[in-house]
N, C-alpha and C. Protein backbone atom coordinates (compact mmCIF):
# COMPACT_ATOMS: atom_id res chain seq x y z
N UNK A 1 244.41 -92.39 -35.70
CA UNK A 1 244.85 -93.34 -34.69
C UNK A 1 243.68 -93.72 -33.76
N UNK A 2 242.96 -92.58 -33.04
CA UNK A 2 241.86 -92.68 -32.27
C UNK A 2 240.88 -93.79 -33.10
N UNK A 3 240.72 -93.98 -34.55
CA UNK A 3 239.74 -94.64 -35.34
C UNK A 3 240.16 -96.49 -35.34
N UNK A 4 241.45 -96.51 -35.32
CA UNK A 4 242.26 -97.87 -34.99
C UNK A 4 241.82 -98.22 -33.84
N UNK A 5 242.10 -97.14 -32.81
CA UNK A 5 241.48 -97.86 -31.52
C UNK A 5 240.49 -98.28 -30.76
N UNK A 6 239.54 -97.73 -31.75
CA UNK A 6 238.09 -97.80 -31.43
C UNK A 6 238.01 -99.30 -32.04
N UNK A 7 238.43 -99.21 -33.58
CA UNK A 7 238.07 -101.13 -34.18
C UNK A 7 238.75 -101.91 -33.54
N UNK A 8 240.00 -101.38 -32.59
CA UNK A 8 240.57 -102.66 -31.96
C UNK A 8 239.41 -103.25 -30.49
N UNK A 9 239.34 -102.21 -30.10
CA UNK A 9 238.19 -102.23 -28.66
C UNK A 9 237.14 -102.90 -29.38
N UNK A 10 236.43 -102.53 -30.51
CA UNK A 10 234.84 -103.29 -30.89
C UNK A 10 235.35 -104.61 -31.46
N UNK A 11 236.60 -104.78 -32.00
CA UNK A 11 236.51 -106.70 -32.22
C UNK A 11 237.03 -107.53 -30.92
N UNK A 12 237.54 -106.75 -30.02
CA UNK A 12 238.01 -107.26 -28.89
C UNK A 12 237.07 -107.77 -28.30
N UNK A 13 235.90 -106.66 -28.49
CA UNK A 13 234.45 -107.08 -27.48
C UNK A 13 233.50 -108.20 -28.65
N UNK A 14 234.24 -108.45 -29.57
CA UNK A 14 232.93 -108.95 -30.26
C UNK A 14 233.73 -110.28 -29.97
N UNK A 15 235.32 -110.39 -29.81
CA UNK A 15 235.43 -111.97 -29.66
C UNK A 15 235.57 -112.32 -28.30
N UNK A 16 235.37 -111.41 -27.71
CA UNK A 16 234.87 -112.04 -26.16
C UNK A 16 233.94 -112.34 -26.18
N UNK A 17 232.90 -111.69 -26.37
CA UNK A 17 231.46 -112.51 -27.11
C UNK A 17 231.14 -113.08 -27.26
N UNK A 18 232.04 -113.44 -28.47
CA UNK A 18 231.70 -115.12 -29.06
C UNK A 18 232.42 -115.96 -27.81
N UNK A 19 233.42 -115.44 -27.43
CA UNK A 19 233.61 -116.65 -26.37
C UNK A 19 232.88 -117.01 -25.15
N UNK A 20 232.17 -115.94 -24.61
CA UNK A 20 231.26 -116.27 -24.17
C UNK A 20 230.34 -117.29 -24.08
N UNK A 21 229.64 -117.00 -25.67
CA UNK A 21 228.85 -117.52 -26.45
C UNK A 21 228.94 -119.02 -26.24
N UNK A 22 230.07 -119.47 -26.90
CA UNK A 22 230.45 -120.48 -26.80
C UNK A 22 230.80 -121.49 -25.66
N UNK A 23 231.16 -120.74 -24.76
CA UNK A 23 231.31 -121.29 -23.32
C UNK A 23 229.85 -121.71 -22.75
N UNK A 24 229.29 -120.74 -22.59
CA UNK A 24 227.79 -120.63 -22.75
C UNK A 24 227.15 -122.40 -23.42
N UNK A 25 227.11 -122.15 -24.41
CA UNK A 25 226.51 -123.58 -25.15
C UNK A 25 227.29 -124.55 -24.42
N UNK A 26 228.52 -124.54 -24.63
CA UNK A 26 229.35 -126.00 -23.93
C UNK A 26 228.86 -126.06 -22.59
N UNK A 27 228.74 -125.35 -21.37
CA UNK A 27 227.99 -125.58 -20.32
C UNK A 27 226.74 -126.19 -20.96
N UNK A 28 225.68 -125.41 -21.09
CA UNK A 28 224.51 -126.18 -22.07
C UNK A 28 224.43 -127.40 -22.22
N UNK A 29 225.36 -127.15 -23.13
CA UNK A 29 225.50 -129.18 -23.57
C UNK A 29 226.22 -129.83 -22.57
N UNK A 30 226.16 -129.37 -21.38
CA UNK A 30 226.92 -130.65 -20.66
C UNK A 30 228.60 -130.67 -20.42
N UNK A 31 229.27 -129.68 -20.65
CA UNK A 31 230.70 -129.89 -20.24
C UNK A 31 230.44 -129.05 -19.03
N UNK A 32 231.49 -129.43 -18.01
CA UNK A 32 232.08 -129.01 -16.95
C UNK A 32 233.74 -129.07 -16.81
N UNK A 33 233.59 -127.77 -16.49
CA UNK A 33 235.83 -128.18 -15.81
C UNK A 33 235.82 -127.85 -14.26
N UNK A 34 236.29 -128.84 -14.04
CA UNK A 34 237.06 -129.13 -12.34
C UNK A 34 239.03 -128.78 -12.16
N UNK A 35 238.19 -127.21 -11.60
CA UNK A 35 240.02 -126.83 -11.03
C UNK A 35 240.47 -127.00 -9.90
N UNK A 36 239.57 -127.74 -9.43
CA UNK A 36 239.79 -128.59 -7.85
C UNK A 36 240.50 -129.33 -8.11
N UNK A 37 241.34 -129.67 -6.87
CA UNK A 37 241.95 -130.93 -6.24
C UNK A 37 241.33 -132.12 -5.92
N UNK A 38 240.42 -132.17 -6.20
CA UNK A 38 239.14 -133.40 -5.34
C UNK A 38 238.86 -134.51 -6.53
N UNK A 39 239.18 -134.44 -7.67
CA UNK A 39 239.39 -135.26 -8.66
C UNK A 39 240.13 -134.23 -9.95
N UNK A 40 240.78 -135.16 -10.69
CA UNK A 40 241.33 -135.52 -11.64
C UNK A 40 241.15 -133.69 -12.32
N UNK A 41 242.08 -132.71 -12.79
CA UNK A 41 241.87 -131.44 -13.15
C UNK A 41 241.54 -131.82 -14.14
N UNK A 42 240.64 -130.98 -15.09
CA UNK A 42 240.26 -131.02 -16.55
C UNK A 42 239.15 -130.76 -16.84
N UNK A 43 238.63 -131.45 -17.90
CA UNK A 43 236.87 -131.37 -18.68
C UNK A 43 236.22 -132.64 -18.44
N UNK A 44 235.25 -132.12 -17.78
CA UNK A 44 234.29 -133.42 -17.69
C UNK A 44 232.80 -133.28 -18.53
N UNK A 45 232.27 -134.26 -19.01
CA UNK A 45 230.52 -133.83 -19.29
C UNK A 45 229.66 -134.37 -18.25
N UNK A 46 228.63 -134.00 -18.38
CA UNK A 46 227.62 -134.69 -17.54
C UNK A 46 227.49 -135.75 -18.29
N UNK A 47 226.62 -137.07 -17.70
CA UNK A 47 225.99 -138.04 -17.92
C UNK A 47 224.66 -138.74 -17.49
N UNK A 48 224.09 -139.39 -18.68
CA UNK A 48 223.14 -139.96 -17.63
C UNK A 48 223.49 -141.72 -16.93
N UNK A 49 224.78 -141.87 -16.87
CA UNK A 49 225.73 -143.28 -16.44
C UNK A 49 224.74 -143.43 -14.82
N UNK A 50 224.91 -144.70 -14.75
CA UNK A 50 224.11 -144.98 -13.33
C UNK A 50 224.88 -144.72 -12.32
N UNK A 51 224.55 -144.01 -11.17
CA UNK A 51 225.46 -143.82 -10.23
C UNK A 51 225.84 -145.22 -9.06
N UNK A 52 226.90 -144.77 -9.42
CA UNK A 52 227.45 -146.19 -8.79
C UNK A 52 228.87 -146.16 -8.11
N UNK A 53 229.20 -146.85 -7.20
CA UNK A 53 230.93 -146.71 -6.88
C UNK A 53 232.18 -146.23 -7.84
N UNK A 54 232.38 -145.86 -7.59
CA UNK A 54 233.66 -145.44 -8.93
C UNK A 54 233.43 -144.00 -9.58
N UNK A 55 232.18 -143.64 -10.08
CA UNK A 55 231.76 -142.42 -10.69
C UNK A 55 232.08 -141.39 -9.95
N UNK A 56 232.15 -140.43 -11.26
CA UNK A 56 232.62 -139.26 -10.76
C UNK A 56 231.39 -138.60 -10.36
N UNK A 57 231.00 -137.49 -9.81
CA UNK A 57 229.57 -136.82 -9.57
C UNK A 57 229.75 -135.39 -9.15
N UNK A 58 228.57 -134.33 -9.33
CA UNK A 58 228.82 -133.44 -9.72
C UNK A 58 227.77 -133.57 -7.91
N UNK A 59 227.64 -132.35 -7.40
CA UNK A 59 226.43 -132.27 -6.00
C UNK A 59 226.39 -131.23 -5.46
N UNK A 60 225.59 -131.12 -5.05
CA UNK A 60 225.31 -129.68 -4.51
C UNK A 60 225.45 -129.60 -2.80
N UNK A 61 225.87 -129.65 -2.29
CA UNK A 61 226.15 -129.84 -0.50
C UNK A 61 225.09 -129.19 -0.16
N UNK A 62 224.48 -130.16 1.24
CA UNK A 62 222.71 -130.06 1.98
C UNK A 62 223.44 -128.18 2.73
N UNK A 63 222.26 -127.70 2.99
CA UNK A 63 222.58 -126.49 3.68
C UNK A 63 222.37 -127.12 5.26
N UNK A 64 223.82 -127.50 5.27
CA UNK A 64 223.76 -127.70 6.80
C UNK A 64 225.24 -126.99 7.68
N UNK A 65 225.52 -126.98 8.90
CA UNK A 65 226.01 -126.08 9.79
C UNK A 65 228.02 -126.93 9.16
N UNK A 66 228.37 -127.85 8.68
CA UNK A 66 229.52 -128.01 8.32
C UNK A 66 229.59 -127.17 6.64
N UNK A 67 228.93 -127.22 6.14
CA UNK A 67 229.29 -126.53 4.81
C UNK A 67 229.22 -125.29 5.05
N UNK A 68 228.58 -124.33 5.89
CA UNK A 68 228.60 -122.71 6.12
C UNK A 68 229.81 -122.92 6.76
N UNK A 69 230.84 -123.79 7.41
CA UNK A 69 232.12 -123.37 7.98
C UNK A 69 232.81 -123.52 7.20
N UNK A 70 232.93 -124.90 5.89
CA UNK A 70 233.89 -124.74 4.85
C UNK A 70 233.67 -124.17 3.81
N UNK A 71 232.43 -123.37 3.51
CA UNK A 71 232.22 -121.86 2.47
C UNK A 71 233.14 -120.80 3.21
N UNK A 72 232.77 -120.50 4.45
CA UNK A 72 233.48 -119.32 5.11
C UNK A 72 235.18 -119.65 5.07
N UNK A 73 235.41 -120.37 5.51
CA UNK A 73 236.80 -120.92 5.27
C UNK A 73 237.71 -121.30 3.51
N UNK A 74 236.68 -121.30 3.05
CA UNK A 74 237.02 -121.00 1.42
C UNK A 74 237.51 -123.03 0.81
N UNK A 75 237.07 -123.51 1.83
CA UNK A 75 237.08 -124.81 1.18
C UNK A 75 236.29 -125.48 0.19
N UNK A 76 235.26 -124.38 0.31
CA UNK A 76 234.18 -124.93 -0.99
C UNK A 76 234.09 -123.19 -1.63
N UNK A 77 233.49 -123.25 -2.55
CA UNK A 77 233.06 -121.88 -3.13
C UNK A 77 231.61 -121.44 -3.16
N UNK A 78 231.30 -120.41 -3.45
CA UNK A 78 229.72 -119.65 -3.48
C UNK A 78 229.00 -119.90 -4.67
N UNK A 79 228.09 -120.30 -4.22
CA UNK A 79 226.99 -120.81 -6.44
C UNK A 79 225.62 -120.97 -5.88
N UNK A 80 225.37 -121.62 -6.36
CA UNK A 80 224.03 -121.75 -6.61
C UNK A 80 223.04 -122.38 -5.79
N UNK A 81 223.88 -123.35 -5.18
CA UNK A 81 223.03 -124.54 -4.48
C UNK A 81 222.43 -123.73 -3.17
N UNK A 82 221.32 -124.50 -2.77
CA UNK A 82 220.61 -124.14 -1.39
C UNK A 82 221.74 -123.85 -0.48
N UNK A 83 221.66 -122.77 0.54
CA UNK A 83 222.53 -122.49 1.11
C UNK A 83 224.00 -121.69 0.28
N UNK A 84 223.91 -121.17 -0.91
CA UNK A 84 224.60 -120.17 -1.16
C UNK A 84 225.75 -120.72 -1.41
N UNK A 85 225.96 -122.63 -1.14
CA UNK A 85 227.23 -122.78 -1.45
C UNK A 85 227.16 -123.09 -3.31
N UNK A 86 228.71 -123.64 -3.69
CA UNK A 86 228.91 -123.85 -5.10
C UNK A 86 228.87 -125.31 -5.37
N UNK A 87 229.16 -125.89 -6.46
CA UNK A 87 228.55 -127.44 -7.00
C UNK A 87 230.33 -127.85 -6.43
N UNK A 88 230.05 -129.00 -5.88
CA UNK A 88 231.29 -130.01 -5.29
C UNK A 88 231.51 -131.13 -6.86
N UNK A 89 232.46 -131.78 -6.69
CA UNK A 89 232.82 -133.04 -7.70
C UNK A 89 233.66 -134.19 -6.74
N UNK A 90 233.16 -134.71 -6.77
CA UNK A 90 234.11 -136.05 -5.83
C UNK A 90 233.79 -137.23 -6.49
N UNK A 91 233.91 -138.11 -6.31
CA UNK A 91 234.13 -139.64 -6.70
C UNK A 91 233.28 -140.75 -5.39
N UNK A 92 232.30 -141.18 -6.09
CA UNK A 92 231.91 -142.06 -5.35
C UNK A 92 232.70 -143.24 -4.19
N UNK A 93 232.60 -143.53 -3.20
CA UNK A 93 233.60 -144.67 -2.83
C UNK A 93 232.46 -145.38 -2.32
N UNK A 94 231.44 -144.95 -1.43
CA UNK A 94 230.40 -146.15 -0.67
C UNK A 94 229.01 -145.92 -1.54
N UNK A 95 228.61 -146.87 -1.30
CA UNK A 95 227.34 -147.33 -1.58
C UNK A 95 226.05 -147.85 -0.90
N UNK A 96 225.03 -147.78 -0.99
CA UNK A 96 224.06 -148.92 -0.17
C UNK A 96 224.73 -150.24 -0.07
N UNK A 97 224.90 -150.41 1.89
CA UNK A 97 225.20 -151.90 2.15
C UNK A 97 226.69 -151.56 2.31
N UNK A 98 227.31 -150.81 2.19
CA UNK A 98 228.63 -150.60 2.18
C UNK A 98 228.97 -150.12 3.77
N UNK A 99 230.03 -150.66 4.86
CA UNK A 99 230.39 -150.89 5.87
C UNK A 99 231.50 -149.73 5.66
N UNK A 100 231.04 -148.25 6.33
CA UNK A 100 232.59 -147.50 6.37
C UNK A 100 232.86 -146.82 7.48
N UNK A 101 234.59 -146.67 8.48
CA UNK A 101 234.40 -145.84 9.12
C UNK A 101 235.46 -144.95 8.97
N UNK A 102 235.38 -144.19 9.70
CA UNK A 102 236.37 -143.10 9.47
C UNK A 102 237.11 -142.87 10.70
N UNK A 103 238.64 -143.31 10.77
CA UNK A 103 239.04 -143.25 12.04
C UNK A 103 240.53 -142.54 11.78
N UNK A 104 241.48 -142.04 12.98
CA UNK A 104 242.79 -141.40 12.82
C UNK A 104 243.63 -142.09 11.49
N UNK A 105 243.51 -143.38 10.88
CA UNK A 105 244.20 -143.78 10.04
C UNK A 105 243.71 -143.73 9.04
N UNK A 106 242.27 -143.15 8.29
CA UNK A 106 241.82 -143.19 7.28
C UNK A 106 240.68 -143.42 7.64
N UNK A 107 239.65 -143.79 6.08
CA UNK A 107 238.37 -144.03 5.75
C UNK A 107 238.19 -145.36 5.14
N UNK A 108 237.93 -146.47 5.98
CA UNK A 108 237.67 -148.06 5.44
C UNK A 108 236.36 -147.89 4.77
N UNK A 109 236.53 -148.51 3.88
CA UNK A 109 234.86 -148.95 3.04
C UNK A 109 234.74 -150.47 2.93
N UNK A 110 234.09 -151.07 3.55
CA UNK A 110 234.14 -153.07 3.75
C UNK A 110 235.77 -153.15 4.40
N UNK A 111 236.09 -152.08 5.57
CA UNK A 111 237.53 -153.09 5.38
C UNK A 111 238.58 -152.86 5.17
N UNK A 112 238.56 -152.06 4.00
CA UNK A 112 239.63 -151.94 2.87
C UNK A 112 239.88 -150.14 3.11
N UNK A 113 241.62 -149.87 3.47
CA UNK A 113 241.62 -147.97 4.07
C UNK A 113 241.80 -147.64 2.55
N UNK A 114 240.90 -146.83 1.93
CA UNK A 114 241.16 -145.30 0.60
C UNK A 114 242.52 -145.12 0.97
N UNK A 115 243.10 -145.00 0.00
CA UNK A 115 244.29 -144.22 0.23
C UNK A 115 243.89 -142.89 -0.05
N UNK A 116 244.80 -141.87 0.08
CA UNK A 116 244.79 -140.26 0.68
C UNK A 116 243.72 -140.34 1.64
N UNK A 117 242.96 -140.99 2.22
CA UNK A 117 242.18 -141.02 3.06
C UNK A 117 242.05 -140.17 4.88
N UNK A 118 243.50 -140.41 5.01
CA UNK A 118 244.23 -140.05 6.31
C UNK A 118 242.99 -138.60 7.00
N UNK A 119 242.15 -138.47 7.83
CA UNK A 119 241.82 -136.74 8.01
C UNK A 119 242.96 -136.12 8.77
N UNK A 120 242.84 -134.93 8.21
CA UNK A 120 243.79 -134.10 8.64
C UNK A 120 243.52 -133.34 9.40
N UNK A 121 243.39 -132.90 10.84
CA UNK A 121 243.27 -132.36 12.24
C UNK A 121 243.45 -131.02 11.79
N UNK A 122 244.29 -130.17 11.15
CA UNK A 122 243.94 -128.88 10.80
C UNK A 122 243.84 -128.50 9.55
N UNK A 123 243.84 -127.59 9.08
CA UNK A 123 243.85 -126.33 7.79
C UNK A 123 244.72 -125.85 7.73
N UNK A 124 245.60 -125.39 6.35
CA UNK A 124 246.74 -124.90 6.23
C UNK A 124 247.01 -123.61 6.80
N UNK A 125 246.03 -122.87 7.25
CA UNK A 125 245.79 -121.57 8.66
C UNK A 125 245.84 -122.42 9.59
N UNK A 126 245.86 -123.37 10.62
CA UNK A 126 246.03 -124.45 11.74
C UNK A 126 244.80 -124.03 12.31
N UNK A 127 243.44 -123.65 11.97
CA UNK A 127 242.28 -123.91 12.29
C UNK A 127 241.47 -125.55 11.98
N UNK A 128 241.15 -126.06 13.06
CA UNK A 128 240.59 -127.69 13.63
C UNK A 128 239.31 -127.71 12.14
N UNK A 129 239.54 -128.78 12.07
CA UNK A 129 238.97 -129.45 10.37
C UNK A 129 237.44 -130.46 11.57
N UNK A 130 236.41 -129.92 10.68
CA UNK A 130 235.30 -130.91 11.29
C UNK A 130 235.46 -132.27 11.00
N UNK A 131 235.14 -133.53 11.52
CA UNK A 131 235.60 -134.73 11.18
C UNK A 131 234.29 -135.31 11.68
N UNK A 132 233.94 -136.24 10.36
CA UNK A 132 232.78 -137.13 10.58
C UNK A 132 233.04 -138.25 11.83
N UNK A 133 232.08 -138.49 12.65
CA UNK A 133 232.26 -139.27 13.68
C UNK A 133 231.55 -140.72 13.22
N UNK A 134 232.32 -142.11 12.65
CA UNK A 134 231.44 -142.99 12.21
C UNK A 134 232.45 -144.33 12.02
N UNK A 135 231.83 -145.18 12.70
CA UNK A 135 232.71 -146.25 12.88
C UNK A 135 231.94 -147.43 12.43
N UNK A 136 231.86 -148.20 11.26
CA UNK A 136 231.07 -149.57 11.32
C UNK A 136 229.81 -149.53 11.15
N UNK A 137 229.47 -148.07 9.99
CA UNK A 137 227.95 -147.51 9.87
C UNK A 137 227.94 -147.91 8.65
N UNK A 138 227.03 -148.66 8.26
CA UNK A 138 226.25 -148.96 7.27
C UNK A 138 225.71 -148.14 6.44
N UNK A 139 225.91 -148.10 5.20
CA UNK A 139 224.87 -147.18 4.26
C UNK A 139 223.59 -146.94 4.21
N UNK A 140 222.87 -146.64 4.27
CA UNK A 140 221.50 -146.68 3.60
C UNK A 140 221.45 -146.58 2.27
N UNK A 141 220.69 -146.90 1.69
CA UNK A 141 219.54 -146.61 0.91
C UNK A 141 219.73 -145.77 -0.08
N UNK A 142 219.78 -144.45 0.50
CA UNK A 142 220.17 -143.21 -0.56
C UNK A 142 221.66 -142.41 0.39
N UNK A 143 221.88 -143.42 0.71
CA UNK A 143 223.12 -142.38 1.50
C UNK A 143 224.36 -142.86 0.58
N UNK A 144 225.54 -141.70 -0.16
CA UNK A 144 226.97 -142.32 -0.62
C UNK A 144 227.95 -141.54 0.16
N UNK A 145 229.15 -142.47 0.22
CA UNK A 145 230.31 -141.73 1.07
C UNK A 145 230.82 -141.47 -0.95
N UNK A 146 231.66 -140.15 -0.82
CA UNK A 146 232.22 -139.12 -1.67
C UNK A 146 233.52 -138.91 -1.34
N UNK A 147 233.97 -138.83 -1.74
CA UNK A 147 235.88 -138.80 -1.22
C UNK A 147 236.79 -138.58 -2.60
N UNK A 148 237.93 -137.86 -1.99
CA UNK A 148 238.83 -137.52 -3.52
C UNK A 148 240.06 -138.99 -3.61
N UNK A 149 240.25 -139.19 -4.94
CA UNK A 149 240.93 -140.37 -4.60
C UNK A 149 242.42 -139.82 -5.49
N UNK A 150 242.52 -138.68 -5.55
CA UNK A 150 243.63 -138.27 -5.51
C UNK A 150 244.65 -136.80 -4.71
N UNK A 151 243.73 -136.61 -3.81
CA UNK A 151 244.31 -135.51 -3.00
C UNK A 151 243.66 -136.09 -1.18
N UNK A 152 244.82 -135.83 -0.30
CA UNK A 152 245.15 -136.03 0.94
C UNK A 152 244.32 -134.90 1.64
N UNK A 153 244.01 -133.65 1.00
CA UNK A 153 243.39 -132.45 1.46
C UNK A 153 242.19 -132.18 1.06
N UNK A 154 241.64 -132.68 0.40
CA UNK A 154 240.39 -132.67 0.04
C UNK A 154 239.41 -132.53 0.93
N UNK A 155 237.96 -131.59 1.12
CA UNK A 155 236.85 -131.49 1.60
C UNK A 155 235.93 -132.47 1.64
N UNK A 156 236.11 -133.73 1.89
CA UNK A 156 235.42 -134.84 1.68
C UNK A 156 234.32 -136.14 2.36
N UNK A 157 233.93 -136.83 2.38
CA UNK A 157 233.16 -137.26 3.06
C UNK A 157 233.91 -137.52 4.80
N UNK A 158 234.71 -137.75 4.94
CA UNK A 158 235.84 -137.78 5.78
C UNK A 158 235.33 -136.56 6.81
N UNK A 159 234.73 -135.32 6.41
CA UNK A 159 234.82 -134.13 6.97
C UNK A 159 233.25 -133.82 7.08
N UNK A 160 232.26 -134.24 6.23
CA UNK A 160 231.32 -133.84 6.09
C UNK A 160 230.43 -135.37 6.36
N UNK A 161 230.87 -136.24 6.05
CA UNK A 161 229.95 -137.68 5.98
C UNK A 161 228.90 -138.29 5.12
N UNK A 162 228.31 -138.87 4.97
CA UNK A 162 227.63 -139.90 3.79
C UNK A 162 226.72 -138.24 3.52
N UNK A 163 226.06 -138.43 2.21
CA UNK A 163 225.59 -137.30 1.45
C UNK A 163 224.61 -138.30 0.52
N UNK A 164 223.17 -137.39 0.83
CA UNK A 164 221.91 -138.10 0.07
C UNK A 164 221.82 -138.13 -1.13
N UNK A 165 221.67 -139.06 -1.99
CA UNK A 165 221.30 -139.12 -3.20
C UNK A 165 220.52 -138.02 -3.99
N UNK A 166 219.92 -137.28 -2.88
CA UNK A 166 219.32 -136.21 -3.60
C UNK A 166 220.02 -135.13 -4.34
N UNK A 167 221.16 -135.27 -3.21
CA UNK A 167 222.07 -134.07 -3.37
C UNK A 167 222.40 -133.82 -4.77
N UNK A 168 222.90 -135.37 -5.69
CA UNK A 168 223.58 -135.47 -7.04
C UNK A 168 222.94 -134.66 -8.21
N UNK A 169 223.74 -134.13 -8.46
CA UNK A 169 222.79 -133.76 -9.72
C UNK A 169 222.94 -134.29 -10.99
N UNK A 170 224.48 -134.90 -11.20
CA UNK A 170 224.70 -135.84 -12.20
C UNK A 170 225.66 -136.30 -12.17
N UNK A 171 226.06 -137.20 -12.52
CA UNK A 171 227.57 -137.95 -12.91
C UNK A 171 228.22 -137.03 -14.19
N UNK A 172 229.20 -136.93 -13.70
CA UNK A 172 230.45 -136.56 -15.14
C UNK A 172 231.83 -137.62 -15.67
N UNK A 173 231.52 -137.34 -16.36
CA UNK A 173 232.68 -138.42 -17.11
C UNK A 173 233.69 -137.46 -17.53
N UNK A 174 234.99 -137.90 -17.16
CA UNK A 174 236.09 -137.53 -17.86
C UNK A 174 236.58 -136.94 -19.09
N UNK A 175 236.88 -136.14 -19.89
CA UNK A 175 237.01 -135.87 -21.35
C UNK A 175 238.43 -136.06 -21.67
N UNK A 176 239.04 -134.79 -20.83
CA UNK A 176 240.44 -134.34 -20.96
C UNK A 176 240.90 -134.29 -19.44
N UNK A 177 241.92 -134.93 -19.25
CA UNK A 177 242.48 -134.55 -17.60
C UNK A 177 243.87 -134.30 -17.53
N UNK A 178 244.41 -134.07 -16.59
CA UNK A 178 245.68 -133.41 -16.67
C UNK A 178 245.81 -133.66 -14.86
């Protein structure tokens, strides 16, 4: 019996392994999954698609004094990026030349309010949510507003504000979503 249980334990570990393995390469090659709320759940790949309004994007948040409060607060997670936080995914909404502000009723871009846009004054603990202060500010250059365009709660430009082009590390495209 003891001899059964030993081959059950060594193929157990050999097909975790391989799954590993395999997970392993698919990162490699470019897949990502998003179990966030901040876009669309599922498999995405990277791309080299031009970044532009609409795209999805993968980024690393600047190490500045709002992302050490929503790491500590568990709104973002711990990885890799400068500052110890984890890779974000949001959806482009502004662009260079793009007119957005962010006021009690939402986030206008030219004008026009995002829906789920609304910021939300607290955290589901009723601790005060940082809120970008910006009314009728113009883009720059390398600056994009980021926002989820399907969740109301999302960590988003709304909270944090326009985010440098540097930040991106790539666009992802959709595979499988749910």
């Amino acid at each position: 019996m003891h001899h059964i249980l030993k081959r059950i334990a060594a193929g157990i570990a050999i097909a975790g392994a391989g799954m590993l393995l395999i997970a392993a390469t698919a990162y490699f090659a470019g897949a990502r999954i998003n179990i966030s709320r901040s876009i669309p759940l599922g498999l995405y790949w990277t791309s080299s698609a031009p970044l532009e309004k609409g795209a999805y994007v993968l980024f690393c948040p600047p190490p500045v004094g709002v992302f050490d409060v929503a790491r500590k607060r568990g709104y973002i997670g711990y990885g890799f990026c400068p500052g110890g936080y984890g890779n974000m995914m949001k959806r482009v909404a502004g662009i260079k030349d793009d007119v957005i502000s962010v006021t009690d009723d939402g986030v206008r871009v030219n004008g026009n309010l995002l829906p789920l846009s609304t910021p939300v004054k607290k955290d589901n603990v009723g601790q005060e949510l940082p809120r970008y202060q910006g009314n009728l500010y113009t883009l720059g250059n390398v600056e994009l507003l980021l926002m989820s365009d399907v969740s109301a709660t999302s960590f988003d430009s709304r909270y944090f504000g326009p985010i440098h082009r540097a930040q991106i590390k790539t666009v992802i495209r959709p595979v499988i979503t749910w």
